[in-house]
Protein backbone atom coordinates (compact mmCIF):
# COMPACT_ATOMS: atom_id res chain seq x y z
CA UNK A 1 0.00 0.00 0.00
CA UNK A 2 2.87 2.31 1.00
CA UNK A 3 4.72 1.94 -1.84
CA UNK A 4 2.10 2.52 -4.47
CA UNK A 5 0.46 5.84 -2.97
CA UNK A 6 4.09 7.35 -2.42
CA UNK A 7 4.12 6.54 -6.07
CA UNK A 8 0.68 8.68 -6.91
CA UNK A 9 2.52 10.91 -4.32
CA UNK A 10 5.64 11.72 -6.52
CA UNK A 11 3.15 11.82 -9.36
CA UNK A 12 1.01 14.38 -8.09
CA UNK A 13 3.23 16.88 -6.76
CA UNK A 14 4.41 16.37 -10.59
CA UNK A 15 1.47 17.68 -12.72
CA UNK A 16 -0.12 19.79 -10.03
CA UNK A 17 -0.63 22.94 -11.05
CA UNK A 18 0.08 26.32 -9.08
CA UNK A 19 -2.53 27.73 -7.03
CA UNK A 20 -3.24 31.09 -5.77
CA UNK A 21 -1.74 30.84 -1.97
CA UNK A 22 -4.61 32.21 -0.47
CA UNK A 23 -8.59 30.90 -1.69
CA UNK A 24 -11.56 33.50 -0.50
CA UNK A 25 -14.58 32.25 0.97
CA UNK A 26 -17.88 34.75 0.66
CA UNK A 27 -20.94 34.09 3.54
CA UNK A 28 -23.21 36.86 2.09
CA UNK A 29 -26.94 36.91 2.87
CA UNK A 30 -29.24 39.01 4.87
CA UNK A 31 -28.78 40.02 8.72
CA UNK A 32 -29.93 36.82 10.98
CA UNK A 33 -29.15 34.21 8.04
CA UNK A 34 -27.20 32.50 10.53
CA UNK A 35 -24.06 33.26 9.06
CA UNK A 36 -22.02 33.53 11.44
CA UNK A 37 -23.46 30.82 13.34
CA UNK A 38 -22.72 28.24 11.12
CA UNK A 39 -18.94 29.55 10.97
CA UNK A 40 -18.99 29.40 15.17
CA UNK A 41 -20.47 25.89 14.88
CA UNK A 42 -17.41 24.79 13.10
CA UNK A 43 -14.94 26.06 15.44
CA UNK A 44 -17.50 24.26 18.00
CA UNK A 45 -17.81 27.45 20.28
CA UNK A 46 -21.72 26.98 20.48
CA UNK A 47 -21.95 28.92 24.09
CA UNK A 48 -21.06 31.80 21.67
CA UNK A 49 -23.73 31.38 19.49
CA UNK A 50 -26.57 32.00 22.05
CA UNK A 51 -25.46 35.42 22.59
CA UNK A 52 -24.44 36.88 19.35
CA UNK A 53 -25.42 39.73 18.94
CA UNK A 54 -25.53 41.21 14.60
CA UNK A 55 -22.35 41.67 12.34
CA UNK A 56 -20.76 44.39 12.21
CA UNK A 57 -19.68 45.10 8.78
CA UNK A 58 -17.25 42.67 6.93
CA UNK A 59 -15.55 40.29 9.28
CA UNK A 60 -12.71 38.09 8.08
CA UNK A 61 -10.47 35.23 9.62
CA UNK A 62 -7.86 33.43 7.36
CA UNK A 63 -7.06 29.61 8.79
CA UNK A 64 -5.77 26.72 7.34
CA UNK A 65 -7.06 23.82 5.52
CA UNK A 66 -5.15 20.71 4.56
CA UNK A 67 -2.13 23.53 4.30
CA UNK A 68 -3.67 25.66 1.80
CA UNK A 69 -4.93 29.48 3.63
CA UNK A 70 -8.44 30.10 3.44
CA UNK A 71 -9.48 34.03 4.12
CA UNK A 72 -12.99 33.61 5.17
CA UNK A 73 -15.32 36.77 4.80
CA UNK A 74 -18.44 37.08 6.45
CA UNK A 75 -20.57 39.75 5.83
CA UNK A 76 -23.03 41.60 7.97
CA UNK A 77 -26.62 41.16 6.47
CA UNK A 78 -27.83 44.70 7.56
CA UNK A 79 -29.31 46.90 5.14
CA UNK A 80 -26.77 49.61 5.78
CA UNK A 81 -23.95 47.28 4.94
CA UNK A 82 -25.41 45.71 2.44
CA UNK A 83 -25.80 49.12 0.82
CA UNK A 84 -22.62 49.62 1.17
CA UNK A 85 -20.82 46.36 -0.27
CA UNK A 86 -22.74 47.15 -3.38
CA UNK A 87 -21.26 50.53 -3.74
CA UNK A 88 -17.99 49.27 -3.40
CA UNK A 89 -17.99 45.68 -4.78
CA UNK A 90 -14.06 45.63 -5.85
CA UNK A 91 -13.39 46.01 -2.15
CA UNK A 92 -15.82 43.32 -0.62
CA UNK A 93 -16.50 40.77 -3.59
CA UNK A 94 -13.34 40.60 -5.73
CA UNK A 95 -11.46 37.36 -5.62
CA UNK A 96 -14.19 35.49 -4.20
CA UNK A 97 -13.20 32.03 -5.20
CA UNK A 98 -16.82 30.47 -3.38
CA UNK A 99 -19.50 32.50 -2.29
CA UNK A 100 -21.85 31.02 0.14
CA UNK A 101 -25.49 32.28 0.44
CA UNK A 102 -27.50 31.65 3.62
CA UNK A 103 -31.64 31.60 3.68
CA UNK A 104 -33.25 31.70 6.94
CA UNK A 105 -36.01 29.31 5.38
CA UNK A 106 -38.20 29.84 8.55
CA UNK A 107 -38.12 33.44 8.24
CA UNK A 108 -41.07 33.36 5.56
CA UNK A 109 -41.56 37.03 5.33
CA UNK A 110 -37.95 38.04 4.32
CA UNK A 111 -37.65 35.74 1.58
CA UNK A 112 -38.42 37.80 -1.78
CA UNK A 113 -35.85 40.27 0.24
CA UNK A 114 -33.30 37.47 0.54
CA UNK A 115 -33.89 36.49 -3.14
CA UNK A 116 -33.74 39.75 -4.01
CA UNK A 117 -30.34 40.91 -2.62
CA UNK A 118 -28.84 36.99 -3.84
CA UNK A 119 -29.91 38.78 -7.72
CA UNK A 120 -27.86 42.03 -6.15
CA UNK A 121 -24.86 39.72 -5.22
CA UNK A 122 -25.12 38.25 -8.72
CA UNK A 123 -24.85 41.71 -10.72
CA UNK A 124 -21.56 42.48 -8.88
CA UNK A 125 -20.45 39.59 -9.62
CA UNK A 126 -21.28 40.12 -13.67
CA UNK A 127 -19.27 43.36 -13.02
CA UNK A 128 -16.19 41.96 -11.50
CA UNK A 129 -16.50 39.69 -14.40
CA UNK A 130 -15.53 36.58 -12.17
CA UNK A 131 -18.10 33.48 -11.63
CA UNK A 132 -17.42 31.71 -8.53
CA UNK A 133 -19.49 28.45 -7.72
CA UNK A 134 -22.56 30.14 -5.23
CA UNK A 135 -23.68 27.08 -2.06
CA UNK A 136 -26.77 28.12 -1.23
CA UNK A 137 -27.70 27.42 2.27
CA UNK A 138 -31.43 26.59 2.87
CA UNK A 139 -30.87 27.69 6.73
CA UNK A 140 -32.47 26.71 9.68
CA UNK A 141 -34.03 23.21 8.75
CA UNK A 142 -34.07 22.02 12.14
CA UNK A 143 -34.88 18.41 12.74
CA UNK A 144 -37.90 19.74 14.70
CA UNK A 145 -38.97 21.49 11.66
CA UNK A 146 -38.66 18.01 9.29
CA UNK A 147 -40.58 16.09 11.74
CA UNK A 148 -43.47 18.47 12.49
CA UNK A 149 -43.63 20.42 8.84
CA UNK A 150 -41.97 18.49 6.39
CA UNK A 151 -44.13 18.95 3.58
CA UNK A 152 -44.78 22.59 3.43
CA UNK A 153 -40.70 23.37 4.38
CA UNK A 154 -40.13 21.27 1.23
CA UNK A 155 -42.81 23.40 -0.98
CA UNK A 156 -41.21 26.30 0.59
CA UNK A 157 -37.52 25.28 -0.76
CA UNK A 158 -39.05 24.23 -4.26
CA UNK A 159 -40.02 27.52 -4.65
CA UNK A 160 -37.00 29.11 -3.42
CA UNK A 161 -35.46 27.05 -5.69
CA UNK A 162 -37.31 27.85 -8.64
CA UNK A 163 -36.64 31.69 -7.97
CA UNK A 164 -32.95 31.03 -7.65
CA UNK A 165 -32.64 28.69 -10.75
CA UNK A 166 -34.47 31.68 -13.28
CA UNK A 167 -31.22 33.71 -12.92
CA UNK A 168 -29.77 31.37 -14.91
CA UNK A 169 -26.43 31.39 -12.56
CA UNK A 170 -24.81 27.94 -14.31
CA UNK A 171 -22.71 26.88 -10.83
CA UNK A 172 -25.64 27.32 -8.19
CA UNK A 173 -25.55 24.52 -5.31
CA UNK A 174 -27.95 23.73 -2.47
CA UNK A 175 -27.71 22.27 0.83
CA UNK A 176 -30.24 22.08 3.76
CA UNK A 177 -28.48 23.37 6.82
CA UNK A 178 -29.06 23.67 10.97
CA UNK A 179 -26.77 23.98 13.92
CA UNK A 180 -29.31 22.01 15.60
CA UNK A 181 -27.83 19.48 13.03
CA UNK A 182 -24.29 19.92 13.09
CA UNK A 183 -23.18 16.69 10.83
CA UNK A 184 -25.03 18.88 8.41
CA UNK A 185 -22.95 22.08 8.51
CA UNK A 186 -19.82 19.77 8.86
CA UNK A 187 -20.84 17.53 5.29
CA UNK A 188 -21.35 20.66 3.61
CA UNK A 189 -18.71 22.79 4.36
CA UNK A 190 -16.54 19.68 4.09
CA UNK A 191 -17.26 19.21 0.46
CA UNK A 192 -17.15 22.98 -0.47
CA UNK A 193 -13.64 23.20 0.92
CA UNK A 194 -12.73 20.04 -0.79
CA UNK A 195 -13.46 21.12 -4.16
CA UNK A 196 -10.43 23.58 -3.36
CA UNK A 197 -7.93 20.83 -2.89
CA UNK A 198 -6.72 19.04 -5.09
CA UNK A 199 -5.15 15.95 -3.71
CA UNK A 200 -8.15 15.16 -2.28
CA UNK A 201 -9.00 11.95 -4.54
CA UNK A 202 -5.19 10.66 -3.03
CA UNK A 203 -6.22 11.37 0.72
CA UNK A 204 -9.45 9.35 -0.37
CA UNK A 205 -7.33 6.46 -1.29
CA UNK A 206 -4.96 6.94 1.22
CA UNK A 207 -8.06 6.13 3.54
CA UNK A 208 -9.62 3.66 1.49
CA UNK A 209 -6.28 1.21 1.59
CA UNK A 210 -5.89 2.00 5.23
CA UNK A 211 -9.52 1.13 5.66
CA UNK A 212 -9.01 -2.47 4.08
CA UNK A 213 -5.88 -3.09 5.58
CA UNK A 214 -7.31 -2.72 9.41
CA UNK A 215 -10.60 -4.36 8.40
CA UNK A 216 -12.87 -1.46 9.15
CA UNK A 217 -16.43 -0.61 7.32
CA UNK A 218 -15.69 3.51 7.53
CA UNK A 219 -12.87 5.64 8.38
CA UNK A 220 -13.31 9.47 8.58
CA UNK A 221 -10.51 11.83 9.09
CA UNK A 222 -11.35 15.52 10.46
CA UNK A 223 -9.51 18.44 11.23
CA UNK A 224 -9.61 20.77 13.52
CA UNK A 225 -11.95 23.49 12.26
CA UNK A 226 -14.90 20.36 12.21
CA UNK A 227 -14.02 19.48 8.24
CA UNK A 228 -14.02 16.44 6.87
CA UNK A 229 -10.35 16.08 5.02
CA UNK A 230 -11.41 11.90 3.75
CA UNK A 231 -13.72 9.61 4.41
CA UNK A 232 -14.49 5.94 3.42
CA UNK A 233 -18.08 4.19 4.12
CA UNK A 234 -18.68 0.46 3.67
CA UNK A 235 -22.35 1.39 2.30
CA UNK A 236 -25.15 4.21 3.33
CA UNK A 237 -25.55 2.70 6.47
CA UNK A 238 -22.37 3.22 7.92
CA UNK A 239 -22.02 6.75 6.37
CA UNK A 240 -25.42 7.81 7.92
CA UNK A 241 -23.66 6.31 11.56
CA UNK A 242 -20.28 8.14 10.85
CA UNK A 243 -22.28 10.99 9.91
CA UNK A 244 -24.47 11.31 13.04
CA UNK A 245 -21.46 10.42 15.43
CA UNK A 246 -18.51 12.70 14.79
CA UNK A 247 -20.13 15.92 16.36
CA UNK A 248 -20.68 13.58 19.20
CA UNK A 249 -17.22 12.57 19.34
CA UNK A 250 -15.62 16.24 18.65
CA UNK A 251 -17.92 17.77 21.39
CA UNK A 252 -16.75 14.28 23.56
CA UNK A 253 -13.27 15.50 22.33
CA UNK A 254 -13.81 19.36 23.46
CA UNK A 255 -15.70 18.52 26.73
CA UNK A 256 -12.84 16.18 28.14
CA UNK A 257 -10.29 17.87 26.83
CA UNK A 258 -8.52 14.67 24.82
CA UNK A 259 -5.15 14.59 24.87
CA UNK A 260 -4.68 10.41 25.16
CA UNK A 261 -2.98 8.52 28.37
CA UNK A 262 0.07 8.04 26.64
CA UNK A 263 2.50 9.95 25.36
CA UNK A 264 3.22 7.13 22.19
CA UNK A 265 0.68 9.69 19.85
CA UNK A 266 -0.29 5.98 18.60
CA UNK A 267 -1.24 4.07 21.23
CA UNK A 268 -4.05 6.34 23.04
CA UNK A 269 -7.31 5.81 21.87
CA UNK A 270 -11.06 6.40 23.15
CA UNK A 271 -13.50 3.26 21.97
CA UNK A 272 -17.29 3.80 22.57
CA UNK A 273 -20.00 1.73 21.80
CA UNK A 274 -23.04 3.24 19.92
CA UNK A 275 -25.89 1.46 17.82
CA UNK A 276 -24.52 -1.47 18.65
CA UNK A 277 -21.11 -0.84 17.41
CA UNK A 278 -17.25 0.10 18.42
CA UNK A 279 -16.57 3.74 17.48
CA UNK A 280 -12.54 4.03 17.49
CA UNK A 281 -11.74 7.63 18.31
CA UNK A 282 -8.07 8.94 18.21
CA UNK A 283 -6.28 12.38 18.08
CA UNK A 284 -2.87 12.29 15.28
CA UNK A 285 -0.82 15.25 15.55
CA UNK A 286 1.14 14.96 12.09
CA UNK A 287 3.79 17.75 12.26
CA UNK A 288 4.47 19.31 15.71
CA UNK A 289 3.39 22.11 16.52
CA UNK A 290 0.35 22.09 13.92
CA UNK A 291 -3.57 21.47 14.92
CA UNK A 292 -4.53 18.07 15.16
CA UNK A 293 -6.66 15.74 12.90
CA UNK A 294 -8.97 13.48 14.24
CA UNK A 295 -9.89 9.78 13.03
CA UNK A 296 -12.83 8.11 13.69
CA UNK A 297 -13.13 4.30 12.80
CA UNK A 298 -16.22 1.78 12.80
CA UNK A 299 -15.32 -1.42 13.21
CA UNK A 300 -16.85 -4.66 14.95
CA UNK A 301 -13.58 -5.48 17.02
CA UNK A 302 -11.53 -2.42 18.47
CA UNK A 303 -8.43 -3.69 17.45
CA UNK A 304 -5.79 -2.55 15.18
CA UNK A 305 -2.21 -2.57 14.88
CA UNK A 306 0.05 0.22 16.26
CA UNK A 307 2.26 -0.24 12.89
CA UNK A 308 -1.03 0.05 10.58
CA UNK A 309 -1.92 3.32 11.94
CA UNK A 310 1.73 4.97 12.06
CA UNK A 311 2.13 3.78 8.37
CA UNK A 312 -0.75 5.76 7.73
CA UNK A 313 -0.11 8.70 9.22
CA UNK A 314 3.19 8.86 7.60
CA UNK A 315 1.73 8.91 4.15
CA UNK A 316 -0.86 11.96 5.23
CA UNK A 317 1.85 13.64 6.31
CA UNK A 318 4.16 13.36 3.39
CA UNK A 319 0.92 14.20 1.25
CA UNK A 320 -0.26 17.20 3.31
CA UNK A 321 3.15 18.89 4.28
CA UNK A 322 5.56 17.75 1.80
């Protein structure tokens, strides 16, 4: 396994292109989208989220994703700002590389106003004469909502849909987003990011190999901003139980403070049993002095070899930082 995947390695680093060092990241919508709940969510500070109180202006953090800088702008929804980005678009929207548009989908009222300033976003674009792919967040589709008004919440985003499809914007996505559901900020974000990266077909087979090898039906590999960097699922079943149990396991991770009883970073582990199965949870610090990833394994035993696992984090590390 080792052998071939240094290969793809080598191969890789080869006919990769250049990219830009830093990749920009737009949340645009109106004020009380949920923007910057969603970004809060993924740094897991959720006691912050309770208590925010609107944006102020344009707000922007740059942090690091499988060693390529994100800046990450998120824009206060507020008529006066939003007024203002449009007067000065070169300073707010140029080099947007992903824009990311939140709905409030239980906010009824506001929607031709949200529809209407996503048409506003779109003309600036047109001007800066760039075309970055637009994730449309349907926004607070809390589970409480699906079980109690399922059928007129899906009308609802049909027809937002509809509206959003007749400006004929070619690269418009949609996902259905709550921080009530966090696997569902984490799967989205995860695969937005991705799209940025492009080794990430060799991390997938990285994981896939090291999957086989230690007999496991789904490996997931996260990092510390709540992303999903790989994963690998037997079948739908075990993604939907990998899915619903790594917020458990970060907010496990975060509540105990993790750090292992060992100082071998490949011995300590946490096992938990949920659903009936063993849920292998282990912090890998890959270069010192960088954030952690985390793995998460489903398997029927909770055994692996020490070996197994070092091998693999040897070849994520010579594909992320080398």
């Amino acid at each position: 396994m080792e052998k071939n995947l240094k290969q793809s390695i080598l191969y890789l680093k080869k006919e990769e292109p250049p990219k830009p060092e830093i990749s920009k990241i737009l949340f645009t919508g109106l004020d009380e989208a949920g923007k910057t709940s969603i970004i809060l969510a993924l740094q897991r500070e959720f006691s912050k989220i309770a208590i925010l109180s609107p944006t102020r202006g344009a707000q922007k953090r740059i942090f690091d994703f499988l060693g390529k800088e994100i800046s990450e702008w998120d824009l206060g929804g507020q008529l006066s700002y939003r007024i203002a980005y449009l007067k000065n678009p070169g300073k707010y929207f140029e080099g947007t590389e992903i824009a990311i548009y939140v709905i409030d989908i239980q906010n009824k009222p506001r929607i031709p106003e949200a529809i209407s300033y996503f048409k506003d976003v779109l003309e600036q674009f047109k001007k800066l004469e760039i075309k970055p792919p637009i994730y449309v967040f349907l926004h607070k589709y809390d589970p409480a909502l699906r079980r109690s008004a399922q059928n007129e919440m899906e009308s609802l985003i049909i027809d937002i849909k509809d509206k959003l499809r007749a400006t004929e914007y070619k690269e418009l996505y949609y996902y259905e987003t709550s921080i009530y559901d966090f696997g569902s900020i984490i799967t989205a974000m995860s695969e937005i990011l991705l799209s940025l990266y492009p080794k990430s077909e060799l991390i997938e087979k990285t994981i896939v190999e090291f999957a086989k090898k230690v007999d496991s039906e789904g490996v997931v590999i996260i990092d510390d901003n709540s992303l999903i960097i790989g994963s690998y699922y037997k079948d739908d079943e075990t993604k939907h139980l990998l899915t619903a149990s790594t917020p458990y396991f970060l907010t496990l991770n975060d509540s105990f403070q993790y750090t292992g009883v060992s100082e071998d970073r490949f011995e300590s582990r946490m096992i938990v049993q949920r659903f009936g199965k063993n849920f292998i949870f282990k912090q890998i610090t890959l270069k010192k002095d960088s954030d952690p990833y985390y793995l998460i394994l489903l398997k029927e035993d909770p055994v692996f070899h020490k070996e197994d696992l070092e091998s693999f984090a040897n070849l994520l590390k010579e594909i992320l930082y080398k």
